[in-house]
PDB file of N, CA and C in Angstrom:
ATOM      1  N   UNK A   1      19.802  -2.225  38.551  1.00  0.00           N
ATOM      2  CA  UNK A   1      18.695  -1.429  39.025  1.00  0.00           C
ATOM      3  C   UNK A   1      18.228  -2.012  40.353  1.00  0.00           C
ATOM      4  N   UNK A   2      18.220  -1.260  41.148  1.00  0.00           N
ATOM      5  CA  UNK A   2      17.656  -1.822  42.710  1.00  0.00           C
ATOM      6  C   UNK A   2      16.480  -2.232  42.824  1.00  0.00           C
ATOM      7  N   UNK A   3      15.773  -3.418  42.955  1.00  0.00           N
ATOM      8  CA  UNK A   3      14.648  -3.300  43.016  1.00  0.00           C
ATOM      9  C   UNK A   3      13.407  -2.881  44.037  1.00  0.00           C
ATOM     10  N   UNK A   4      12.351  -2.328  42.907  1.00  0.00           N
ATOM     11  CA  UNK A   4      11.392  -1.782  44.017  1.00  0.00           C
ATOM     12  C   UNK A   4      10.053  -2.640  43.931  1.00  0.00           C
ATOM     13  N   UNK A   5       9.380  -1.478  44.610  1.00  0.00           N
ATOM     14  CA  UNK A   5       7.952  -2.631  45.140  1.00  0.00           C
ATOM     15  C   UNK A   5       7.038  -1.220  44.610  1.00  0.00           C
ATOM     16  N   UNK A   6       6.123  -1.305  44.934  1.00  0.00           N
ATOM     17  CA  UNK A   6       4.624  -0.254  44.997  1.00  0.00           C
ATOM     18  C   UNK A   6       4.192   0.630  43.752  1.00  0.00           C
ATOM     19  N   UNK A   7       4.056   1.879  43.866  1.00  0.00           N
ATOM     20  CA  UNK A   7       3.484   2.507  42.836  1.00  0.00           C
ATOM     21  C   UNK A   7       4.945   2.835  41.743  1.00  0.00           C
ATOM     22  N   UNK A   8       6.244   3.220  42.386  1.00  0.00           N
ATOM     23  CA  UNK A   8       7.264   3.591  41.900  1.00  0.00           C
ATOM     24  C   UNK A   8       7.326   2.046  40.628  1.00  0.00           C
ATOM     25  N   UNK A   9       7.717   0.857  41.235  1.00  0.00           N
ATOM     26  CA  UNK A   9       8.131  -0.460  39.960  1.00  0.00           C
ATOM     27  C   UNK A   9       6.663  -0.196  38.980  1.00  0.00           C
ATOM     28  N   UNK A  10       5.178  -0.055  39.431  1.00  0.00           N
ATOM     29  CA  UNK A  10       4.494   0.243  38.136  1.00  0.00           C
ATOM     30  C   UNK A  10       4.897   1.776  37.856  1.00  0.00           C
ATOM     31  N   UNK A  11       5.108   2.475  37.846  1.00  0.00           N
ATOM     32  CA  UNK A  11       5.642   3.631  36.969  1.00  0.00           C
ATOM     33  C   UNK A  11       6.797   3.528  35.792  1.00  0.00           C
ATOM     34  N   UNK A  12       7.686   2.464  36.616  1.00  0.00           N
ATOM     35  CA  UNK A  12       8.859   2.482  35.695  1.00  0.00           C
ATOM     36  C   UNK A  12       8.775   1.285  34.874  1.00  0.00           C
ATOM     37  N   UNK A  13       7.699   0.475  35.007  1.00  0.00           N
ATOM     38  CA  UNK A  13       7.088  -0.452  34.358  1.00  0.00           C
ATOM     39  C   UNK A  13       6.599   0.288  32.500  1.00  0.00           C
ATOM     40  N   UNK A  14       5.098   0.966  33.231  1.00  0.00           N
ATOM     41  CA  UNK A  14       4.489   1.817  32.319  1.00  0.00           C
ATOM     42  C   UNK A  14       5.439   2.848  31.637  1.00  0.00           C
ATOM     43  N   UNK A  15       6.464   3.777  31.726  1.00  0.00           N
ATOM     44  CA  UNK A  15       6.984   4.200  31.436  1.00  0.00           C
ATOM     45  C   UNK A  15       8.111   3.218  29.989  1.00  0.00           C
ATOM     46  N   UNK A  16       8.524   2.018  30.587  1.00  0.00           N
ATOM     47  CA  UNK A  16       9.431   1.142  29.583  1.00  0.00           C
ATOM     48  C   UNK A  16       8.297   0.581  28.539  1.00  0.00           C
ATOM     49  N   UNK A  17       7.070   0.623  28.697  1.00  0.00           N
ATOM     50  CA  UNK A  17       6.007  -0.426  28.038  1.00  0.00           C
ATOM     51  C   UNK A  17       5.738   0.904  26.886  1.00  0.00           C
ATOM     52  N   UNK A  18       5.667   1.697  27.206  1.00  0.00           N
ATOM     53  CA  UNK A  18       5.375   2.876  26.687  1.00  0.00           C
ATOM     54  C   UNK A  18       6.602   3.498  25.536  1.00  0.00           C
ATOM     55  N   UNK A  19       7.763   3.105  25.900  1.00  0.00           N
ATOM     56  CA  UNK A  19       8.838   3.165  25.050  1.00  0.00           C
ATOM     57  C   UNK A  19       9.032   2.474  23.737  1.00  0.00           C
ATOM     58  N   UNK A  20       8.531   0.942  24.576  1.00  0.00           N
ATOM     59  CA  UNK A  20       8.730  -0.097  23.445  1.00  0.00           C
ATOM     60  C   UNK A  20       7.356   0.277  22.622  1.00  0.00           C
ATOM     61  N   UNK A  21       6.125   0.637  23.058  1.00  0.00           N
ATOM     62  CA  UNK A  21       5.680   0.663  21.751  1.00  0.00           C
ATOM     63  C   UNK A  21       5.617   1.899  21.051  1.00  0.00           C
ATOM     64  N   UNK A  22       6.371   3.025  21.550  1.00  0.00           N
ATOM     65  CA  UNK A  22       6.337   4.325  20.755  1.00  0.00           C
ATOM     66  C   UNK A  22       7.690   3.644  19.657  1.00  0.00           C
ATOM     67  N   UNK A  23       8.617   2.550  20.110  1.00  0.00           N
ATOM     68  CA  UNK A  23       9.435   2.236  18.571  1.00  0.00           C
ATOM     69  C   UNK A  23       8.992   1.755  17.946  1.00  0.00           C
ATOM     70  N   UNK A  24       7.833   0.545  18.502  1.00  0.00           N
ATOM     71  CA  UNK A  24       6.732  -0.307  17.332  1.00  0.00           C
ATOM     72  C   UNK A  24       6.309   0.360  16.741  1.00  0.00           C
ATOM     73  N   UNK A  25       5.467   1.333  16.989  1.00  0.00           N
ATOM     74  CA  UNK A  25       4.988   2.432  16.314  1.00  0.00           C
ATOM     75  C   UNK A  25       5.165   2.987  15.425  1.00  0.00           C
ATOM     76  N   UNK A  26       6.595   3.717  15.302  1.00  0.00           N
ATOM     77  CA  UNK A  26       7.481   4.259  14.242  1.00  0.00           C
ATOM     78  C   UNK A  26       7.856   3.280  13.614  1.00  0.00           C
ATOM     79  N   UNK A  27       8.502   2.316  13.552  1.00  0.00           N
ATOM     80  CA  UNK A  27       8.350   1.063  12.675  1.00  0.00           C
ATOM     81  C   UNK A  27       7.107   0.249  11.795  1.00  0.00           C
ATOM     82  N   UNK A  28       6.200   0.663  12.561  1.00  0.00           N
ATOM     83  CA  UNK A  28       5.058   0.401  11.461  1.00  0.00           C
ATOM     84  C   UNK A  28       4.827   1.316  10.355  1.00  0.00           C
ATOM     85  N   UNK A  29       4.821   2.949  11.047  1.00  0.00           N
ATOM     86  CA  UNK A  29       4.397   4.098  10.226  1.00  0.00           C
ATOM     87  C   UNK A  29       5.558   4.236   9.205  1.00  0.00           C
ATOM     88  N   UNK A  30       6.827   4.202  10.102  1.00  0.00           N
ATOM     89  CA  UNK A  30       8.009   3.600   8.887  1.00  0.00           C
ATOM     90  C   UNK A  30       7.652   2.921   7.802  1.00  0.00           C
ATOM     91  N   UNK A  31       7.009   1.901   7.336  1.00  0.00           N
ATOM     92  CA  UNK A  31       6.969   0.636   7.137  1.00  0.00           C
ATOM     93  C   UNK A  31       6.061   1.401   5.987  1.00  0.00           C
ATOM     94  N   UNK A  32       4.494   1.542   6.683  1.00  0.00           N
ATOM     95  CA  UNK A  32       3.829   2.134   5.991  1.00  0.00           C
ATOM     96  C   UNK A  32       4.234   2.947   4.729  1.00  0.00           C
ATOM     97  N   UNK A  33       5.208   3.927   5.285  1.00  0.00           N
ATOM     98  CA  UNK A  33       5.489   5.506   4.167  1.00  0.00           C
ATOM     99  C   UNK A  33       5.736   4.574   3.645  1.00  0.00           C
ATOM    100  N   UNK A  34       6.939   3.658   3.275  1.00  0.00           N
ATOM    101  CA  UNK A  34       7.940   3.379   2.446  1.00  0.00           C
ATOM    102  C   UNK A  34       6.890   2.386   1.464  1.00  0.00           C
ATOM    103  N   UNK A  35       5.923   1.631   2.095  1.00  0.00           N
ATOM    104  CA  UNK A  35       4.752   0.679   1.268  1.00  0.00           C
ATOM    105  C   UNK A  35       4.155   1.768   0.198  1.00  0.00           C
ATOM    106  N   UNK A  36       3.866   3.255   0.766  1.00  0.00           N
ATOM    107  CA  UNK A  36       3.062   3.964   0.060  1.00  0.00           C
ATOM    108  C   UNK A  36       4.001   4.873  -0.799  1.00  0.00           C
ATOM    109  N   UNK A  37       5.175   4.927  -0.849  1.00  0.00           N
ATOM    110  CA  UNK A  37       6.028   5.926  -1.417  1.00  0.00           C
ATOM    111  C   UNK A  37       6.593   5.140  -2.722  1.00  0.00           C
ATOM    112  N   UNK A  38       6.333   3.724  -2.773  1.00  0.00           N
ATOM    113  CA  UNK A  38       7.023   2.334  -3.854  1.00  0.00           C
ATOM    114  C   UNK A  38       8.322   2.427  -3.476  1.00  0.00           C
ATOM    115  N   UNK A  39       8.526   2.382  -2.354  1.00  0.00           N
ATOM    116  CA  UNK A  39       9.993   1.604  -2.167  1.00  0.00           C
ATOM    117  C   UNK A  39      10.269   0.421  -1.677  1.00  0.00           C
ATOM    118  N   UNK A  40       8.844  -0.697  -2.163  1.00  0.00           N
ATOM    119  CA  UNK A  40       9.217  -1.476  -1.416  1.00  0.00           C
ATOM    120  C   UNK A  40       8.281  -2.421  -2.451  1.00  0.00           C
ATOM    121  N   UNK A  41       9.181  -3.411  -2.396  1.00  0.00           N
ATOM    122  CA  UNK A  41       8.935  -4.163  -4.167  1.00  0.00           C
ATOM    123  C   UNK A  41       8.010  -5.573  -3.670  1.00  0.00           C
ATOM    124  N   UNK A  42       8.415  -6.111  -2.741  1.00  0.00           N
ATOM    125  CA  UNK A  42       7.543  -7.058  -1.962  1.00  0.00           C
ATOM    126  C   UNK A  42       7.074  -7.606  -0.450  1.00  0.00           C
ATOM    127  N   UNK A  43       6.817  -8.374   0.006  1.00  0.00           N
ATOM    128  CA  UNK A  43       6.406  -8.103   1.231  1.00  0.00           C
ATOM    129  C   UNK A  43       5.952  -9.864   1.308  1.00  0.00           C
ATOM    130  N   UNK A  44       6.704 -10.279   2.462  1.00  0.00           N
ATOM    131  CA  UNK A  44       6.640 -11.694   3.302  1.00  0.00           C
ATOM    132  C   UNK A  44       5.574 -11.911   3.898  1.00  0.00           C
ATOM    133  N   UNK A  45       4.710 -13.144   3.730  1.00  0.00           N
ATOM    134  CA  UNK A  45       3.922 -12.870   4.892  1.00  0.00           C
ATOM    135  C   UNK A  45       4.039 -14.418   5.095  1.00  0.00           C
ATOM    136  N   UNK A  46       3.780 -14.767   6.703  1.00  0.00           N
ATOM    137  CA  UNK A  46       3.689 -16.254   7.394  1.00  0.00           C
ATOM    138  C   UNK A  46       2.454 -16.631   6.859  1.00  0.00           C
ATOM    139  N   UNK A  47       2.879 -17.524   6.747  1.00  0.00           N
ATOM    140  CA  UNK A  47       1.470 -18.561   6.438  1.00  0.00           C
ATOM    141  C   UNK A  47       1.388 -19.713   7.214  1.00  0.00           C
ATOM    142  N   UNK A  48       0.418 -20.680   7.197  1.00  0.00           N
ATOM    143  CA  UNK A  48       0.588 -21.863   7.939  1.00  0.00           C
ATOM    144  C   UNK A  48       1.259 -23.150   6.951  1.00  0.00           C
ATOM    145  N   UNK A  49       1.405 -22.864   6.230  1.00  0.00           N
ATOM    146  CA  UNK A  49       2.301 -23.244   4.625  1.00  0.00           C
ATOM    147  C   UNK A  49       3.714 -22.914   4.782  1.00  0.00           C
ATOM    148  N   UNK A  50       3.695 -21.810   4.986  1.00  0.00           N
ATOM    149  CA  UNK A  50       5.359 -21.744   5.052  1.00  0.00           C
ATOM    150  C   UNK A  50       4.950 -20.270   4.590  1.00  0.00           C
ATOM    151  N   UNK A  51       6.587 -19.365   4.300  1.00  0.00           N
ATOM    152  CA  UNK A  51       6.243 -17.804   3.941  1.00  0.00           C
ATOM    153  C   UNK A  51       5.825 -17.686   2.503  1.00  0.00           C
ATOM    154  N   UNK A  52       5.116 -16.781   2.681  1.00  0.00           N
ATOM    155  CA  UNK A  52       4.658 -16.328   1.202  1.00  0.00           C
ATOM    156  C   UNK A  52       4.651 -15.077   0.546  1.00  0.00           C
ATOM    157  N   UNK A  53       5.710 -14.749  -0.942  1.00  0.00           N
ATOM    158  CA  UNK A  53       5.971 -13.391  -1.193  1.00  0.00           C
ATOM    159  C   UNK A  53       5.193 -12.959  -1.280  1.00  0.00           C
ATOM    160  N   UNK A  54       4.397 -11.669  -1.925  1.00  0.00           N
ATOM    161  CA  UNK A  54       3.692 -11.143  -2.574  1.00  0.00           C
ATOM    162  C   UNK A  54       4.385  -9.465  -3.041  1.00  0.00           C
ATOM    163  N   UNK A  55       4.099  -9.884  -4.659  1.00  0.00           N
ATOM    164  CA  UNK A  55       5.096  -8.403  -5.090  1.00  0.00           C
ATOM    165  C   UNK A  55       3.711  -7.718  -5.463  1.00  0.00           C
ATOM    166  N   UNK A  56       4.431  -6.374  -5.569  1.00  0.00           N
ATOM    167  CA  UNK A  56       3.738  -5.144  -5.462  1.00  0.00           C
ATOM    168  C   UNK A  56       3.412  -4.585  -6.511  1.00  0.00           C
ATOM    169  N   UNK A  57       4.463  -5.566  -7.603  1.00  0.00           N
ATOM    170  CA  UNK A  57       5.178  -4.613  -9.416  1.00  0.00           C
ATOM    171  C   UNK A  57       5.115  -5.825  -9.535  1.00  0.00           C
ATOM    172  N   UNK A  58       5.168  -5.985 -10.882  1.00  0.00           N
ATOM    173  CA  UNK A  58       5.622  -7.141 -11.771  1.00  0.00           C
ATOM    174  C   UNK A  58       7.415  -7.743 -11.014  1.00  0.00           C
ATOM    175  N   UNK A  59       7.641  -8.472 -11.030  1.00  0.00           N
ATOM    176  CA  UNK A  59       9.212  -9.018 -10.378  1.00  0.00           C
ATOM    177  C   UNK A  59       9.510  -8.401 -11.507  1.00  0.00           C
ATOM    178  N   UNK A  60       9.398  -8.393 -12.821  1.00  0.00           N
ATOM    179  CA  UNK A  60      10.491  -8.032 -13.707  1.00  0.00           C
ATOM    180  C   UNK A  60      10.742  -6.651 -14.156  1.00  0.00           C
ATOM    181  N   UNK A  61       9.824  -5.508 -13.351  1.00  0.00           N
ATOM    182  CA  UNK A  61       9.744  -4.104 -13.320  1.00  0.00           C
ATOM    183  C   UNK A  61      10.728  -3.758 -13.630  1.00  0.00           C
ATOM    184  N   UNK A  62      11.731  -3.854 -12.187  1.00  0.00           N
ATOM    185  CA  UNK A  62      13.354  -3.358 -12.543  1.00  0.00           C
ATOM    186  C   UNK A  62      13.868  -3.490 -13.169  1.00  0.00           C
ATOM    187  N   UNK A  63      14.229  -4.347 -13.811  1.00  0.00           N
ATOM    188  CA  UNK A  63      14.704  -5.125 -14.811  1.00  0.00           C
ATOM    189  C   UNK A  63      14.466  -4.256 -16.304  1.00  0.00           C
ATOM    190  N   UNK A  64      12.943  -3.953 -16.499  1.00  0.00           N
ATOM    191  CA  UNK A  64      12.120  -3.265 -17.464  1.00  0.00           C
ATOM    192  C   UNK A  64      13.013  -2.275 -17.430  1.00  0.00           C
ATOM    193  N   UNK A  65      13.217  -1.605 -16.467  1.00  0.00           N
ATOM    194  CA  UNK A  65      13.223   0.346 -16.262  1.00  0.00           C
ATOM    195  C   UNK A  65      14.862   0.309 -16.233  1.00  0.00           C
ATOM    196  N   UNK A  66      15.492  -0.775 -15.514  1.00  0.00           N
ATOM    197  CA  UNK A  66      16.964  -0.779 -16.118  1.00  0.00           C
ATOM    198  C   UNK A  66      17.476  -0.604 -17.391  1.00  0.00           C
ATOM    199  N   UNK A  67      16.717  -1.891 -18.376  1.00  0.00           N
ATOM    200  CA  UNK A  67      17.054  -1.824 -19.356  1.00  0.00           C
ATOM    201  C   UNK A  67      16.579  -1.097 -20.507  1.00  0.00           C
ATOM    202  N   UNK A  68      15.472  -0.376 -20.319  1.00  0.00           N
ATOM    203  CA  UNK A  68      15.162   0.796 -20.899  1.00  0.00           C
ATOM    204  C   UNK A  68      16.428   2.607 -21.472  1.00  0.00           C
ATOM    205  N   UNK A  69      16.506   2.278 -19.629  1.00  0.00           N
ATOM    206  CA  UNK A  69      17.843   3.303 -19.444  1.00  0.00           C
ATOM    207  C   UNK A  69      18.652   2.876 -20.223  1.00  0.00           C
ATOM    208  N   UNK A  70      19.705   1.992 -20.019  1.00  0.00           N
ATOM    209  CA  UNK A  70      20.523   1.166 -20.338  1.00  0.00           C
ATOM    210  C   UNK A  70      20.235   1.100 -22.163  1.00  0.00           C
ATOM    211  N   UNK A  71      19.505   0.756 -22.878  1.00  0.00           N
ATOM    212  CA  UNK A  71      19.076   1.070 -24.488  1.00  0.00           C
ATOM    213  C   UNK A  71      19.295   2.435 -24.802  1.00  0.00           C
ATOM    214  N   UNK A  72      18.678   3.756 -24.039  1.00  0.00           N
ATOM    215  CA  UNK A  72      18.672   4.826 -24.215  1.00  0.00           C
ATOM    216  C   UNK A  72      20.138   5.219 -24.250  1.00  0.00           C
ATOM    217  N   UNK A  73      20.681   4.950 -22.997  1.00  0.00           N
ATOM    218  CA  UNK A  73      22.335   5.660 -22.864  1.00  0.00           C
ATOM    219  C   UNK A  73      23.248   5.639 -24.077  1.00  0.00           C
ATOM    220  N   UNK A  74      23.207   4.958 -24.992  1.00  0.00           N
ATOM    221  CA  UNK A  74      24.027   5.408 -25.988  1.00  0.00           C
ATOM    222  C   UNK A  74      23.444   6.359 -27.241  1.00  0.00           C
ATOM    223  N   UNK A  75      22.231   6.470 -27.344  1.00  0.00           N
ATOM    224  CA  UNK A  75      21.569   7.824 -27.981  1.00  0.00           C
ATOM    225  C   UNK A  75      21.978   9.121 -26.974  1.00  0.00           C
ATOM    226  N   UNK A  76      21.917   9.030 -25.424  1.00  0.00           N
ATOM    227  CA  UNK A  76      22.143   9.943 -24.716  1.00  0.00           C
ATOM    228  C   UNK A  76      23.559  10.600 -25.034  1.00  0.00           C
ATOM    229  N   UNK A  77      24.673   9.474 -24.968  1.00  0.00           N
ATOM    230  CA  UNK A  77      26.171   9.536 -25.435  1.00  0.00           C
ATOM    231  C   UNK A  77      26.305  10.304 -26.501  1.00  0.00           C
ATOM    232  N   UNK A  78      25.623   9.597 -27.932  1.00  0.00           N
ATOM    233  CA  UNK A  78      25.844  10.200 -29.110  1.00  0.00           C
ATOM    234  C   UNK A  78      25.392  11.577 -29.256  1.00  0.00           C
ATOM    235  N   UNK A  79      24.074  11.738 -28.584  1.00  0.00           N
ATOM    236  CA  UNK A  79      23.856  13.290 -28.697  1.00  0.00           C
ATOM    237  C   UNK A  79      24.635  14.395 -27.704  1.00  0.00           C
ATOM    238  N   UNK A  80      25.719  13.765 -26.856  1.00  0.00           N
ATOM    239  CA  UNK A  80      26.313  14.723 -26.206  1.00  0.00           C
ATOM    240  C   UNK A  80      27.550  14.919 -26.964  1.00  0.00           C
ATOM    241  N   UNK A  81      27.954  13.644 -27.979  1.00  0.00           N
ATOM    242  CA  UNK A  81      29.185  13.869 -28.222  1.00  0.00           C
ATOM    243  C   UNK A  81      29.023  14.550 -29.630  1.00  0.00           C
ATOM    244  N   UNK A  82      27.894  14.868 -30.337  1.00  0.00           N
ATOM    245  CA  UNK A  82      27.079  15.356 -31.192  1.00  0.00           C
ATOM    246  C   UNK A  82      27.249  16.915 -31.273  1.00  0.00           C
ATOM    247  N   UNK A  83      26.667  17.322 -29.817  1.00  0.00           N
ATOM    248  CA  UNK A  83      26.952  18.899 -29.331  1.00  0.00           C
ATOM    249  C   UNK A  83      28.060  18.678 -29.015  1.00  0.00           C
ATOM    250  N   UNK A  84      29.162  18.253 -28.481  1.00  0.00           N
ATOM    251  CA  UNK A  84      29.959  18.537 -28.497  1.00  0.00           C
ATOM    252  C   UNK A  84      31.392  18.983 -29.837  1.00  0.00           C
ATOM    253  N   UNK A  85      31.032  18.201 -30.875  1.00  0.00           N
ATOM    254  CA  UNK A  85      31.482  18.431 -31.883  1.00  0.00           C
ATOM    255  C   UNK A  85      31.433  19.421 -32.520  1.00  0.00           C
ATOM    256  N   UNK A  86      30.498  20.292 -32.367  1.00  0.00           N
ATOM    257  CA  UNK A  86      30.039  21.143 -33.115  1.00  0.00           C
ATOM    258  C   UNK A  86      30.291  22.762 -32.792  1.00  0.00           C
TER     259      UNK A  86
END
């Protein structure tokens, strides 16, 4: 890029400053939906300690709702192979 001087280098200044934070931006509001939609199980934060998790769910949620499914699926099985027999 050639460089310039006067009102033109602040234009193309303001113009790049303006870019970078219209992606900050969307990365926060990003950030946001996905905090408010539960797709997002925990969240880092700095400390002067060192990082610190903080979950959103119990850690063992998934785990819960896995193995829930996972118990169910063979009642699911038997009653398909149930109608199907018949």
């Amino acid at each position: 890029m050639a460089s310039m001087s006067g009102p033109e280098e602040t234009r193309e200044r303001l113009l790049e400053r303006i870019e970078q934070l219209t992606m900050r931006l969307e990365d926060a509001e990003n950030t946001l939906q996905a905090i408010r939609q539960g797709e997002v199980d925990a969240l880092v934060v700095s400390d002067p300690g060192g990082p610190q998790v903080y979950t959103l769910r119990s850690a063992d949620h998934p785990y819960r709702t896995h193995d829930a499914d996972v118990s169910r699926a063979p009642l699911r099985n038997l009653g398909a192979a149930l109608c199907g027999a018949t």
